[in-house]
PDB file of N, CA and C in Angstrom:
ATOM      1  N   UNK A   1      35.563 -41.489   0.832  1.00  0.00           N
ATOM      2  CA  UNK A   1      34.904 -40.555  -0.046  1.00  0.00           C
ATOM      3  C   UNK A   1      33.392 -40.678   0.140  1.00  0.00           C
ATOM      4  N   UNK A   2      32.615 -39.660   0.305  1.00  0.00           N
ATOM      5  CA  UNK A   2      31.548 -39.438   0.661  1.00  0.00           C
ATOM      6  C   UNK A   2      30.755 -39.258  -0.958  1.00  0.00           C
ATOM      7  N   UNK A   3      29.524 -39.974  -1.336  1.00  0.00           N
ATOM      8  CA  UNK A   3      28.988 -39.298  -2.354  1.00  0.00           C
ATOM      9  C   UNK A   3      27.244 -38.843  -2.072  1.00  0.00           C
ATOM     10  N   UNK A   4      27.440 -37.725  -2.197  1.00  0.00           N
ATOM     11  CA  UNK A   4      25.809 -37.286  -2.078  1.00  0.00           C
ATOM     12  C   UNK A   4      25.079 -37.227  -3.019  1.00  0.00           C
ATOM     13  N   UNK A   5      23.619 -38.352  -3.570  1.00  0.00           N
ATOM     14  CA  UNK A   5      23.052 -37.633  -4.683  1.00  0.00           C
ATOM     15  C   UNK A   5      21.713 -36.496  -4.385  1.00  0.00           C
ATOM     16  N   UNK A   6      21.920 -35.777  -4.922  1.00  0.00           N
ATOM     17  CA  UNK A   6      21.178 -34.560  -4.524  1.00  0.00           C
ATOM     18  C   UNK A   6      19.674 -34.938  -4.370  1.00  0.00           C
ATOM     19  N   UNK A   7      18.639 -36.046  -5.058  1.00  0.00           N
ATOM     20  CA  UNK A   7      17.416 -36.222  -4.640  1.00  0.00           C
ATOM     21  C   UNK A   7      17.770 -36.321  -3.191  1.00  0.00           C
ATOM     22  N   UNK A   8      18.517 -37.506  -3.036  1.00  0.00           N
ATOM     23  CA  UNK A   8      18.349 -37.839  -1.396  1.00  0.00           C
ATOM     24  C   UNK A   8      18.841 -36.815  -0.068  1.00  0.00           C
ATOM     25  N   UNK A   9      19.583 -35.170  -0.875  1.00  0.00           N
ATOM     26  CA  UNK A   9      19.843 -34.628   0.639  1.00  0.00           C
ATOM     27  C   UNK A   9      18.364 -33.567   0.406  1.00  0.00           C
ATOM     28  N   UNK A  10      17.722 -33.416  -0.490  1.00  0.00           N
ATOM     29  CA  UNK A  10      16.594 -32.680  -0.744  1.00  0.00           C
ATOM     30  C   UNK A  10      15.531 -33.480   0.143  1.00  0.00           C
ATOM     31  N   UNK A  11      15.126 -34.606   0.039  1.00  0.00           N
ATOM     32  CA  UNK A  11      14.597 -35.488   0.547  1.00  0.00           C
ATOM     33  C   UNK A  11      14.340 -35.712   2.127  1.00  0.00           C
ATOM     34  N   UNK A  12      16.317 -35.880   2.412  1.00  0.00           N
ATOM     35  CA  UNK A  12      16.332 -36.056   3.826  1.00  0.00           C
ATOM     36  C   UNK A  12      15.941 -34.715   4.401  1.00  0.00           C
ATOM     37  N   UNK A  13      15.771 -33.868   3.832  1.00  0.00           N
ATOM     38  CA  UNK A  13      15.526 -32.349   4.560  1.00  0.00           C
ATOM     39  C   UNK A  13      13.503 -32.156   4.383  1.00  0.00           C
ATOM     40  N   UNK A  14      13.222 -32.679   3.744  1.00  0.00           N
ATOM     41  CA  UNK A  14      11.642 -32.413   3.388  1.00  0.00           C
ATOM     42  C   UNK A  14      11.180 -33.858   4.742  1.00  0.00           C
ATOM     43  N   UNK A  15      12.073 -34.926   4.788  1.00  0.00           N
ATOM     44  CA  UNK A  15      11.731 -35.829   5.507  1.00  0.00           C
ATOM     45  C   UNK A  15      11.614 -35.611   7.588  1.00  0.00           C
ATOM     46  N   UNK A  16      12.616 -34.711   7.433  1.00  0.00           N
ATOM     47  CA  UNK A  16      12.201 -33.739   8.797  1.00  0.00           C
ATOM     48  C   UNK A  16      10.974 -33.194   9.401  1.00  0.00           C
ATOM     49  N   UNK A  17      10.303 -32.917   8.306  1.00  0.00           N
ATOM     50  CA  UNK A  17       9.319 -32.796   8.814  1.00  0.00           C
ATOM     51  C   UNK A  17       8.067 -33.583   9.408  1.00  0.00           C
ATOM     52  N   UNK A  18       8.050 -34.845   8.848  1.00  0.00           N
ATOM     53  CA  UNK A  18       7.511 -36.246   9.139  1.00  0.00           C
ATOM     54  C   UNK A  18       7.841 -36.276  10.716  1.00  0.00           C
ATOM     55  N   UNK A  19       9.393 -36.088  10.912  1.00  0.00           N
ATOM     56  CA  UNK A  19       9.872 -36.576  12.739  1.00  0.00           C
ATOM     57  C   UNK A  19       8.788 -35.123  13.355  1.00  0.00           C
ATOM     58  N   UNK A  20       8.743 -34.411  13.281  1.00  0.00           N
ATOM     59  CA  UNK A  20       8.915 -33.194  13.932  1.00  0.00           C
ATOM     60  C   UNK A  20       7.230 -34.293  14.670  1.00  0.00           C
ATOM     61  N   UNK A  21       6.589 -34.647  14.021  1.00  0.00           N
ATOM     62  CA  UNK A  21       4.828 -35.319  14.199  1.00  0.00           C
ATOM     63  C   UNK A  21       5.208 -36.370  14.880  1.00  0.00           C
ATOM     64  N   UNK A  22       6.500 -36.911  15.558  1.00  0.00           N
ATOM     65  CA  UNK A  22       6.329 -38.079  16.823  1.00  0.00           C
ATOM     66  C   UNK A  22       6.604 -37.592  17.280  1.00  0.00           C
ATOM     67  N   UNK A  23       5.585 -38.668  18.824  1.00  0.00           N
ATOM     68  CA  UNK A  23       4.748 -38.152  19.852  1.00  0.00           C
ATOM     69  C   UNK A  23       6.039 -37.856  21.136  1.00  0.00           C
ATOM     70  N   UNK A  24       6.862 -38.625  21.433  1.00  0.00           N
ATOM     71  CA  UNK A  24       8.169 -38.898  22.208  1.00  0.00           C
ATOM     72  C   UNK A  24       9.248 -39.562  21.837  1.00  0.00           C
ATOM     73  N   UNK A  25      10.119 -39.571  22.648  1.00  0.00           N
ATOM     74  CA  UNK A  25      11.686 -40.027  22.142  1.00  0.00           C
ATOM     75  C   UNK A  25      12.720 -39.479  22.076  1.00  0.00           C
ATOM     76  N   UNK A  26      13.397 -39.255  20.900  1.00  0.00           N
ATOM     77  CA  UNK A  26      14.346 -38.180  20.570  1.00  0.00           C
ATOM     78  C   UNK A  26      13.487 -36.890  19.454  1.00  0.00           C
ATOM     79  N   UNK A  27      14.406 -35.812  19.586  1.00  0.00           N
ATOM     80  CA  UNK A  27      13.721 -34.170  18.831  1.00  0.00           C
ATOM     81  C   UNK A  27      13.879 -34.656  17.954  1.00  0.00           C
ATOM     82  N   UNK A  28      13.055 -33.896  17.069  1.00  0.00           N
ATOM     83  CA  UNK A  28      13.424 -33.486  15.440  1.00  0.00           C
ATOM     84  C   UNK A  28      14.511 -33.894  14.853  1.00  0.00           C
ATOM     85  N   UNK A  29      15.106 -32.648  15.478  1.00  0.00           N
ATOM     86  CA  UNK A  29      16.797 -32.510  14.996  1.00  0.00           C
ATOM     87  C   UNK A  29      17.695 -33.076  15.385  1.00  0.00           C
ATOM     88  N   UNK A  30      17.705 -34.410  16.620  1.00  0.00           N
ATOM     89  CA  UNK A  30      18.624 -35.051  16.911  1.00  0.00           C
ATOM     90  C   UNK A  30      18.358 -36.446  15.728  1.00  0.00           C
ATOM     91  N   UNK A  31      17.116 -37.044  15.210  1.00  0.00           N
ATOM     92  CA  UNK A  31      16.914 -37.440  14.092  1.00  0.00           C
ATOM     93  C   UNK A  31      17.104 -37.180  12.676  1.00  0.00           C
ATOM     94  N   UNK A  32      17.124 -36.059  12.629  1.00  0.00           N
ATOM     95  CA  UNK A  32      17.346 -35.171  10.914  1.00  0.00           C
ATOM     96  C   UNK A  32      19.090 -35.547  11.196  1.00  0.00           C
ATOM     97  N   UNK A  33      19.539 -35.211  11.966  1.00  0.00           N
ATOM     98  CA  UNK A  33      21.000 -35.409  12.346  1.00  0.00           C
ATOM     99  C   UNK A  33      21.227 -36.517  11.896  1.00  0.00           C
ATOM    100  N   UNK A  34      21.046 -37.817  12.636  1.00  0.00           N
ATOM    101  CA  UNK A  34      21.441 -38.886  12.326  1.00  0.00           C
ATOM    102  C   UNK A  34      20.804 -39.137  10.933  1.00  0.00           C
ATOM    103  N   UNK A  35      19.846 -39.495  10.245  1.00  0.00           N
ATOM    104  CA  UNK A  35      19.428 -39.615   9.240  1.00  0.00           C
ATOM    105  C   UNK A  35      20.404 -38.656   7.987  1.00  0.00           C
ATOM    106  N   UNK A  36      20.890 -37.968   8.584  1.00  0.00           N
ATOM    107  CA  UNK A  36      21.700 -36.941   6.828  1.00  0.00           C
ATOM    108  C   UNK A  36      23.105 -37.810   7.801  1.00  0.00           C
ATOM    109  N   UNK A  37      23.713 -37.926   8.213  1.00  0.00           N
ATOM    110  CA  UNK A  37      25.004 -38.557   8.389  1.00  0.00           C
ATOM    111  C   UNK A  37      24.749 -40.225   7.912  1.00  0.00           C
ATOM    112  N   UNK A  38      23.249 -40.754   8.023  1.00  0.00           N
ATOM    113  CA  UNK A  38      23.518 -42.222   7.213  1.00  0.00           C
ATOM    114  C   UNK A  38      23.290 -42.240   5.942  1.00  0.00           C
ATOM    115  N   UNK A  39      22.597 -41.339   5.457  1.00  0.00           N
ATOM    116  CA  UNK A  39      22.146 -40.699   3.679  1.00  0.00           C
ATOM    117  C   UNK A  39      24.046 -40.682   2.760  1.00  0.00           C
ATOM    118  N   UNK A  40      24.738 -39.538   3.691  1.00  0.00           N
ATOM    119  CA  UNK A  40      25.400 -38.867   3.424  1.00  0.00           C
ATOM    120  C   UNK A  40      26.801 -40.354   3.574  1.00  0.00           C
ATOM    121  N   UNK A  41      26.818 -41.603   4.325  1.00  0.00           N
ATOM    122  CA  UNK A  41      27.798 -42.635   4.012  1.00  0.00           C
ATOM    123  C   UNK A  41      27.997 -42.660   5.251  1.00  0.00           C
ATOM    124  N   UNK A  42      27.402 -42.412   6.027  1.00  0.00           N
ATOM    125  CA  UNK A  42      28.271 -42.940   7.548  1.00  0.00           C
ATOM    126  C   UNK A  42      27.900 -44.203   8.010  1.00  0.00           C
ATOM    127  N   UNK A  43      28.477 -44.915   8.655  1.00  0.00           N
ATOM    128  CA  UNK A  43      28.065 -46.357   9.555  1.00  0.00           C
ATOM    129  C   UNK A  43      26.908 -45.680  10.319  1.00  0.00           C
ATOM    130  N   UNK A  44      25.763 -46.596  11.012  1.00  0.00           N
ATOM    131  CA  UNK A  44      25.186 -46.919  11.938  1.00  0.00           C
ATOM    132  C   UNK A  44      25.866 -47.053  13.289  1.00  0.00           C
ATOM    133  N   UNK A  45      26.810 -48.134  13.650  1.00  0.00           N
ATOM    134  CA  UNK A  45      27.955 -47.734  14.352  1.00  0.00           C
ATOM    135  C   UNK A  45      28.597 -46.796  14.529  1.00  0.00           C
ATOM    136  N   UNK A  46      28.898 -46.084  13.968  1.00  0.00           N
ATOM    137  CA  UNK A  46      29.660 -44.958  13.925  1.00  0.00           C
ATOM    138  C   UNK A  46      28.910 -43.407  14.392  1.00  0.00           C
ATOM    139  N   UNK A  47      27.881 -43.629  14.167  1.00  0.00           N
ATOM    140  CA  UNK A  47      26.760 -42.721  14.065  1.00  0.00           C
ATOM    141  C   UNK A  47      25.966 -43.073  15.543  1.00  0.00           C
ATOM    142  N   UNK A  48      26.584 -44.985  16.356  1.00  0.00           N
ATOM    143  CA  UNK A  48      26.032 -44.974  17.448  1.00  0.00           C
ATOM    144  C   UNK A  48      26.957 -43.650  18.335  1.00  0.00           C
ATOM    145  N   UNK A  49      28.465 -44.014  18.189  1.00  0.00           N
ATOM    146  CA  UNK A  49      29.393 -43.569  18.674  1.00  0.00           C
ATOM    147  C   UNK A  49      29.509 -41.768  19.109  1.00  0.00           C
ATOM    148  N   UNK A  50      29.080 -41.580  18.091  1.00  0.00           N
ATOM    149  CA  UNK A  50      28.881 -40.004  18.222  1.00  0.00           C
ATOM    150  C   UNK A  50      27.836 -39.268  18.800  1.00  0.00           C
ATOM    151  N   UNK A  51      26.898 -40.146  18.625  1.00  0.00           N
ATOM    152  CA  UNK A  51      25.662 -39.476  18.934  1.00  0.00           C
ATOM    153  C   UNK A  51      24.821 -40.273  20.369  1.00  0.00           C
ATOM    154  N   UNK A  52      25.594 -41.249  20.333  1.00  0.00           N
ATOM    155  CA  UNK A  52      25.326 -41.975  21.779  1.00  0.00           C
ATOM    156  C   UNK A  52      23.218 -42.672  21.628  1.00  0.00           C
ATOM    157  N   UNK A  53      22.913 -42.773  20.549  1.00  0.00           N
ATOM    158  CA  UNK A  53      21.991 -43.084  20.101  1.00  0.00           C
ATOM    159  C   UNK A  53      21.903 -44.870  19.454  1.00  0.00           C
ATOM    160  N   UNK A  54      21.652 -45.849  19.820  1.00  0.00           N
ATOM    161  CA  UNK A  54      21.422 -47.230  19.419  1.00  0.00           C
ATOM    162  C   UNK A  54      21.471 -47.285  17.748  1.00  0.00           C
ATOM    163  N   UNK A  55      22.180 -48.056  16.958  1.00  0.00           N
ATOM    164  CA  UNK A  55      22.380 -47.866  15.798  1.00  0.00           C
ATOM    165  C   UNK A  55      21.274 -48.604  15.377  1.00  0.00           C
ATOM    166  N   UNK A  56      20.546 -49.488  16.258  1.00  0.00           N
ATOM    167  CA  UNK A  56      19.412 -50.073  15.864  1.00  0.00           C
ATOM    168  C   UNK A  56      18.186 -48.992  15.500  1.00  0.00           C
ATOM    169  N   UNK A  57      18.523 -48.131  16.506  1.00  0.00           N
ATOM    170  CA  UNK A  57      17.691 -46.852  16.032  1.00  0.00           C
ATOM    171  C   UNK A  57      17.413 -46.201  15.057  1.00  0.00           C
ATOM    172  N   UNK A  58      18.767 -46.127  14.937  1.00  0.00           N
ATOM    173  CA  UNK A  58      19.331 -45.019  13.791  1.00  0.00           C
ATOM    174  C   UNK A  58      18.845 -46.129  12.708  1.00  0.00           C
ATOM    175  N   UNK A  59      18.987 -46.991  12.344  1.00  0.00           N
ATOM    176  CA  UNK A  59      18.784 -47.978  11.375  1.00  0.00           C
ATOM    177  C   UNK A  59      17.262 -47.933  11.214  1.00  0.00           C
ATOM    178  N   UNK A  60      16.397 -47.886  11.551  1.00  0.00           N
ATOM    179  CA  UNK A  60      14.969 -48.076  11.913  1.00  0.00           C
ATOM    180  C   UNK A  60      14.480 -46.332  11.384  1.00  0.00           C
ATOM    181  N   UNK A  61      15.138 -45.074  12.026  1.00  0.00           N
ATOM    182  CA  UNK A  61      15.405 -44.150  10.779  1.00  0.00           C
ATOM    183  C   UNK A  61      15.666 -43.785   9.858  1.00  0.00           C
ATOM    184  N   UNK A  62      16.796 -45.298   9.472  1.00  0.00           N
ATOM    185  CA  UNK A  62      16.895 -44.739   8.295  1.00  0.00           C
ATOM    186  C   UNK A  62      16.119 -45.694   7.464  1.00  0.00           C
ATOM    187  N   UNK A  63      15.744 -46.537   7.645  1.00  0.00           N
ATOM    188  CA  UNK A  63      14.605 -47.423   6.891  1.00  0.00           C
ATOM    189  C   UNK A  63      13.416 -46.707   6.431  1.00  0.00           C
ATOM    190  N   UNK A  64      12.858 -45.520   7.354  1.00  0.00           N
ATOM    191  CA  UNK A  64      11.476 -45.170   7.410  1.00  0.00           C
ATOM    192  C   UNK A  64      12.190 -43.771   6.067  1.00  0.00           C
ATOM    193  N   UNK A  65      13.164 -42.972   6.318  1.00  0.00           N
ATOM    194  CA  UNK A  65      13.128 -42.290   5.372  1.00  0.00           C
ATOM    195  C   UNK A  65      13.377 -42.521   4.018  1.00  0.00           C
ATOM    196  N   UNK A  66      14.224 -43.831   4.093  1.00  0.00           N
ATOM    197  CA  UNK A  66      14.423 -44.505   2.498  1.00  0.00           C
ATOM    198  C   UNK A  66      13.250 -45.149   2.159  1.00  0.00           C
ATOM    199  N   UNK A  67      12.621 -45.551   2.543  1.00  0.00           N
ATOM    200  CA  UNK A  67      10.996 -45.757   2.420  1.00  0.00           C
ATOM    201  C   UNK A  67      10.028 -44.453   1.448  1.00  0.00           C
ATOM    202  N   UNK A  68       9.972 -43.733   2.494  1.00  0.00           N
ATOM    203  CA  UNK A  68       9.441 -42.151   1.946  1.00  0.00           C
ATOM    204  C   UNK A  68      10.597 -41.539   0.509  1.00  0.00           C
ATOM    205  N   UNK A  69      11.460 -42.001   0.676  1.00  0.00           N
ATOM    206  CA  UNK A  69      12.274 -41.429  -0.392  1.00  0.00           C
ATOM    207  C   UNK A  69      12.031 -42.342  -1.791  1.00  0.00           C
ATOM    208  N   UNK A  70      11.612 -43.756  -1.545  1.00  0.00           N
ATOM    209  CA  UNK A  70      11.327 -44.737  -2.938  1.00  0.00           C
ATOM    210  C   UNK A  70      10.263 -44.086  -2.995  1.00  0.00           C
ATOM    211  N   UNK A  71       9.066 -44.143  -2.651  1.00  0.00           N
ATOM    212  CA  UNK A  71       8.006 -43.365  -2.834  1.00  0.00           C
ATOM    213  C   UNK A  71       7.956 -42.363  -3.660  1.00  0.00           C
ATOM    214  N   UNK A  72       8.581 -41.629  -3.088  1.00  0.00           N
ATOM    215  CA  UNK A  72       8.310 -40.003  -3.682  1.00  0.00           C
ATOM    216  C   UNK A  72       8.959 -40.259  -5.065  1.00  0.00           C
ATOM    217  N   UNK A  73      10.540 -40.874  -5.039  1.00  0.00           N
ATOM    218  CA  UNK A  73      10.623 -41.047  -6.292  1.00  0.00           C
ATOM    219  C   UNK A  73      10.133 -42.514  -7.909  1.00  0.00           C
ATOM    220  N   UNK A  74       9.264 -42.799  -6.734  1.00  0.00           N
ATOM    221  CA  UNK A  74       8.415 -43.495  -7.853  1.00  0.00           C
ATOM    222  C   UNK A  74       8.389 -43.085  -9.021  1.00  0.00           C
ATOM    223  N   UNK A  75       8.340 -43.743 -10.371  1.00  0.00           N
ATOM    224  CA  UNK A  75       7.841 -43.289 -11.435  1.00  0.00           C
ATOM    225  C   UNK A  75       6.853 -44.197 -12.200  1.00  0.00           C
ATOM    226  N   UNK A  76       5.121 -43.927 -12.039  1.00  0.00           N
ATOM    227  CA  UNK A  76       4.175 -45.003 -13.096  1.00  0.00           C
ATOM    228  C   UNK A  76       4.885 -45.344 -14.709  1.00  0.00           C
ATOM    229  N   UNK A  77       5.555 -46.169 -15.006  1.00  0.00           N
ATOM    230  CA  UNK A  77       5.735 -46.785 -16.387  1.00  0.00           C
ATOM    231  C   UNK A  77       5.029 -46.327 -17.572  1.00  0.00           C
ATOM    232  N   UNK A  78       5.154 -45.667 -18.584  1.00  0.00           N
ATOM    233  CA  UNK A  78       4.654 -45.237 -19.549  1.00  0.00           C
ATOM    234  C   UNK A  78       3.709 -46.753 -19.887  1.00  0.00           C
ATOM    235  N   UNK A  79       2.609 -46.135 -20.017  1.00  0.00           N
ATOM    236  CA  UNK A  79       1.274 -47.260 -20.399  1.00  0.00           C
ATOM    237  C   UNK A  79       0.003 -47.689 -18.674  1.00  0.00           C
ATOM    238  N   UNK A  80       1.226 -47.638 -17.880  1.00  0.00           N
ATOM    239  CA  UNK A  80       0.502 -48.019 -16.810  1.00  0.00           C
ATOM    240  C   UNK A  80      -0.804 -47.362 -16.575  1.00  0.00           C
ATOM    241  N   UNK A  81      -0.275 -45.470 -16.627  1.00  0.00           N
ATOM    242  CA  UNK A  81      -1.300 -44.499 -15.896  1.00  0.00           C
ATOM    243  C   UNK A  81      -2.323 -44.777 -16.417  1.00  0.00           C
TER     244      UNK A  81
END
């Protein structure tokens, strides 16, 4: 069973645009790819398998967008601001 929470497929789609700004490697969209299949519950492994892409990779993608995704959903603590 797959569960999606909706910040994070909003997220992984605004986070596309970040890849589109590196310089070489893999496209855009072979990244947005892997990144919504590890959001969305898939293995790293599994995600090597299909996509013929190093799960170390894919892992290292998906670090940088769960990164950008704590971020954004930060919230300052009432008193802090």
């Amino acid at each position: 069973m797959v569960i999606v929470k909706e910040n994070r497929v909003i997220c992984a789609v605004t986070v596309a645009v970040n890849f589109q700004k590196a310089p070489a490697g893999y496209s855009s969209d072979v990244k947005e790819l892997c990144v919504k299949m590890s959001l969305n519950g898939m293995g790293f492994r599994a995600i090597e398998r299909v996509n013929g892409i190093s799960h170390n990779t894919v892992l290292n993608w998906h670090r940088q967008v769960e990164a950008l995704i704590r971020d954004e959903n930060y919230e300052i603590p009432a008193g802090e601001a």
